[in-house]
C-alpha atoms as a PDB file:
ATOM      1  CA  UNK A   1      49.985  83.544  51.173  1.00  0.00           C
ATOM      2  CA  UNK A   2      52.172  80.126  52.202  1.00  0.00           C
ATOM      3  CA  UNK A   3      54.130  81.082  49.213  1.00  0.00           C
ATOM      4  CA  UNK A   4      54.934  84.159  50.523  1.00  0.00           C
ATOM      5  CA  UNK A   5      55.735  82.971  53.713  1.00  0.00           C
ATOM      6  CA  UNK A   6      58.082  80.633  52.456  1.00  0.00           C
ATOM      7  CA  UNK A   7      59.763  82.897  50.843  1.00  0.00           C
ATOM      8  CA  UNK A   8      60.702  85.099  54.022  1.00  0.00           C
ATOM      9  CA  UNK A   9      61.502  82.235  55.767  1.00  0.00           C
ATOM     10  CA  UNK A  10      63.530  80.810  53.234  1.00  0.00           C
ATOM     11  CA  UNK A  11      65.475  84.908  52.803  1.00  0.00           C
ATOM     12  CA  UNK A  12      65.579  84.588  56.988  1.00  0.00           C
ATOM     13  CA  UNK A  13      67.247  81.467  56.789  1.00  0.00           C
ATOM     14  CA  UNK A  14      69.513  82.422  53.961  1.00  0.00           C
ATOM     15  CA  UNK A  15      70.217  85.481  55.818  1.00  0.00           C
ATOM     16  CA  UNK A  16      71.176  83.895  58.729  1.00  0.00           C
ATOM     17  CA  UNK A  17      73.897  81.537  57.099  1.00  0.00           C
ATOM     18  CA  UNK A  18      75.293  84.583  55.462  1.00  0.00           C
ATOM     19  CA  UNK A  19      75.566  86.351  58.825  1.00  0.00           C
ATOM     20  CA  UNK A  20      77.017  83.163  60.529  1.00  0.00           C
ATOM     21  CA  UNK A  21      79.611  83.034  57.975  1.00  0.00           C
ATOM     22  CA  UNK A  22      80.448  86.305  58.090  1.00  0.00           C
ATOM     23  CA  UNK A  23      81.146  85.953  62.014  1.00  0.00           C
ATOM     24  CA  UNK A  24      83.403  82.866  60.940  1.00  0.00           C
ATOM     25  CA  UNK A  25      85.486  84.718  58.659  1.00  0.00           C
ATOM     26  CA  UNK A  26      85.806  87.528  61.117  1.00  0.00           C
ATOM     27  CA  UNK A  27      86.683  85.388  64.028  1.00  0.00           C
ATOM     28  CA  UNK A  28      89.391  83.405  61.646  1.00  0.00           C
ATOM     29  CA  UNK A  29      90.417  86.906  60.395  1.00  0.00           C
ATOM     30  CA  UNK A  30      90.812  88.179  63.908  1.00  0.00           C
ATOM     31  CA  UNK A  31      92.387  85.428  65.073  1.00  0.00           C
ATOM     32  CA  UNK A  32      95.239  85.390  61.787  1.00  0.00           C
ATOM     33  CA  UNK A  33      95.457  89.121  62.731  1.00  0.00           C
ATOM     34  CA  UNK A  34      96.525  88.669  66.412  1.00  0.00           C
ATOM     35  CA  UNK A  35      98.645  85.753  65.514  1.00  0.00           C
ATOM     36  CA  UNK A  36     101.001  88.104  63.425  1.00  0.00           C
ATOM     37  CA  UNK A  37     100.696  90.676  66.028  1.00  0.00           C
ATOM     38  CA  UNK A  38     101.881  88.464  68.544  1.00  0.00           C
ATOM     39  CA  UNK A  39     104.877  87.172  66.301  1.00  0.00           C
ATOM     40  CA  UNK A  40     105.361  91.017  65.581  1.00  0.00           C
ATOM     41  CA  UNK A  41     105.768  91.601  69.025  1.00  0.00           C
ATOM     42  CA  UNK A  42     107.735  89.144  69.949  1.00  0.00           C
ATOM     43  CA  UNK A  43     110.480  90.424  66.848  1.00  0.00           C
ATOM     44  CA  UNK A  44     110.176  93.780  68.250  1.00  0.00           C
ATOM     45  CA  UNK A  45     111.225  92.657  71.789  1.00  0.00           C
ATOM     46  CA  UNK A  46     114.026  90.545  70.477  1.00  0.00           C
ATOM     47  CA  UNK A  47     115.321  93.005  68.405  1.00  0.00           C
ATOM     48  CA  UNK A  48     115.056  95.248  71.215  1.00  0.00           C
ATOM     49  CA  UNK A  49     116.866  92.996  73.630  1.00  0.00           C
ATOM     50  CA  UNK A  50     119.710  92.540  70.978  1.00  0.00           C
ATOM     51  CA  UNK A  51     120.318  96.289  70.629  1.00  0.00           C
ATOM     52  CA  UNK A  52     119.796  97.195  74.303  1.00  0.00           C
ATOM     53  CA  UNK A  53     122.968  94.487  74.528  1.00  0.00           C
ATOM     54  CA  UNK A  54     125.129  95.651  71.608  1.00  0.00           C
ATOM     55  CA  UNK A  55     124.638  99.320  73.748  1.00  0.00           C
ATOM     56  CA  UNK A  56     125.590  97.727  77.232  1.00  0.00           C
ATOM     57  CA  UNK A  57     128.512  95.860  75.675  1.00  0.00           C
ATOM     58  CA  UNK A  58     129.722  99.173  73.871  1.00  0.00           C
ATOM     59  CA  UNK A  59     129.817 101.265  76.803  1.00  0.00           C
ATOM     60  CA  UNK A  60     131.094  98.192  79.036  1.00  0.00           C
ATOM     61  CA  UNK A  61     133.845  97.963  76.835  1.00  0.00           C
ATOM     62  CA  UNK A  62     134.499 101.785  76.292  1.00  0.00           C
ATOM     63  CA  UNK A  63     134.328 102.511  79.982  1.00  0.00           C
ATOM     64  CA  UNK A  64     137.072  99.259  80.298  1.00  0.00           C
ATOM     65  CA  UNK A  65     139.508 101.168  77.704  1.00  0.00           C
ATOM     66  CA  UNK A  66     139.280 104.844  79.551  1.00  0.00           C
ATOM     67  CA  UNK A  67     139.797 103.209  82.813  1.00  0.00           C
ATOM     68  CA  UNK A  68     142.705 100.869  81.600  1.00  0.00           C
ATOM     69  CA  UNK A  69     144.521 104.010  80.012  1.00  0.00           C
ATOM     70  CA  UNK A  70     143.903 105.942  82.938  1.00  0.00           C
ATOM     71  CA  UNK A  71     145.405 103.218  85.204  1.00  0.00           C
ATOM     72  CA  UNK A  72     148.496 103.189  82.676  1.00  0.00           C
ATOM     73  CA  UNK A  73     149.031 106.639  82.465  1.00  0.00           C
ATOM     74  CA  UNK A  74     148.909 107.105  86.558  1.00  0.00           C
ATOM     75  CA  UNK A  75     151.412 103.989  86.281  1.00  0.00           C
ATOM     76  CA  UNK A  76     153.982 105.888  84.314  1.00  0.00           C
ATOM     77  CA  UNK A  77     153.460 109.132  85.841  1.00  0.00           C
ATOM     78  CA  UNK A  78     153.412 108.213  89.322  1.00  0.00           C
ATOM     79  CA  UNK A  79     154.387 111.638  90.966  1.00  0.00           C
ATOM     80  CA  UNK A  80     152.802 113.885  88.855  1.00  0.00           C
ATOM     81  CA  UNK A  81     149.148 111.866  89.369  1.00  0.00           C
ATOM     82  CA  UNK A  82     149.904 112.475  93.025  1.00  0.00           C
ATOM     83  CA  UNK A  83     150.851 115.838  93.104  1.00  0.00           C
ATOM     84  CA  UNK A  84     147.466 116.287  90.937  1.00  0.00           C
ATOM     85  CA  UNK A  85     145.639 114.446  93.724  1.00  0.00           C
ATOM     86  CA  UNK A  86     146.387 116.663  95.985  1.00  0.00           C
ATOM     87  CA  UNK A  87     146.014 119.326  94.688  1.00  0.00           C
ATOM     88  CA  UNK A  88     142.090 118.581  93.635  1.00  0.00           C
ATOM     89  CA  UNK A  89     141.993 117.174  97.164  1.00  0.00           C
ATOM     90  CA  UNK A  90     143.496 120.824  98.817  1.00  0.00           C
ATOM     91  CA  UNK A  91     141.021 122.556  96.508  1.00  0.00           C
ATOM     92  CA  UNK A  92     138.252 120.401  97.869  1.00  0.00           C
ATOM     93  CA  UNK A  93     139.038 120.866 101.743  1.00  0.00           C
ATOM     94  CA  UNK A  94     139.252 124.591 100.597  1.00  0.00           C
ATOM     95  CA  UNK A  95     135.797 124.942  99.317  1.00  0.00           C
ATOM     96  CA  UNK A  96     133.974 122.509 101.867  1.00  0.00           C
ATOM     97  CA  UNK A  97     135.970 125.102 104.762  1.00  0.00           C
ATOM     98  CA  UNK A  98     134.664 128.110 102.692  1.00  0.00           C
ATOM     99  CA  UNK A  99     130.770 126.615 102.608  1.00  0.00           C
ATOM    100  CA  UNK A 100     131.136 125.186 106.093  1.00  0.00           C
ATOM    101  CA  UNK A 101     132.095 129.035 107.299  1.00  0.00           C
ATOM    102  CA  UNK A 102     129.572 130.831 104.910  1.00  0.00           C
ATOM    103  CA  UNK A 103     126.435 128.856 106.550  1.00  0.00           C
ATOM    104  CA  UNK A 104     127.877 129.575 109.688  1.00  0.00           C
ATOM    105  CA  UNK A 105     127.595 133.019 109.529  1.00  0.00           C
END
């Protein structure tokens, strides 16, 4: 009978290494795991800074170049940009006048 009982409290002991071992290597694996997800994370918002910059700079730049070749073009063509200002700005007056007399009646 003391043999016996010996036995299941050597397997109970045994057992109970083997279980705190496996928690160990969980916890370490766990731990290795959210270490690369961190670094993974940390790639993902860098890389996401970097192209969120390259797109700013891009349309920085390509709004820069429309404006600077509208600014040159007005420059040569000085009466012909005015006479198309006013004419958008007659065609303007005209429609707010139109609306303005339409809610009125």
């Amino acid at each position: 009978m003391q043999t016996q009982r010996n036995g299941v409290i050597e397997a109970t002991e045994q057992a109970q290494d083997a279980m705190t071992e496996t928690a160990r290597t969980v916890r370490d694996t766990a731990a290795d795991i959210g270490g690369k997800a961190q670094e993974y994370a940390a790639e993902a918002g860098r890389q996401a800074t970097a192209a969120a910059q390259t797109a700013y700079d891009t349309a920085y730049n390509t709004g820069n170049d429309m404006l600077t070749r509208v600014e040159s073009m007005t420059r040569q063509n000085v009466w012909p940009a005015l006479l198309i200002a006013g004419a958008l700005g007659y065609g303007l007056a005209c429609l707010i006048k139109s609306t303005k007399s339409s809610a009125s009646v």
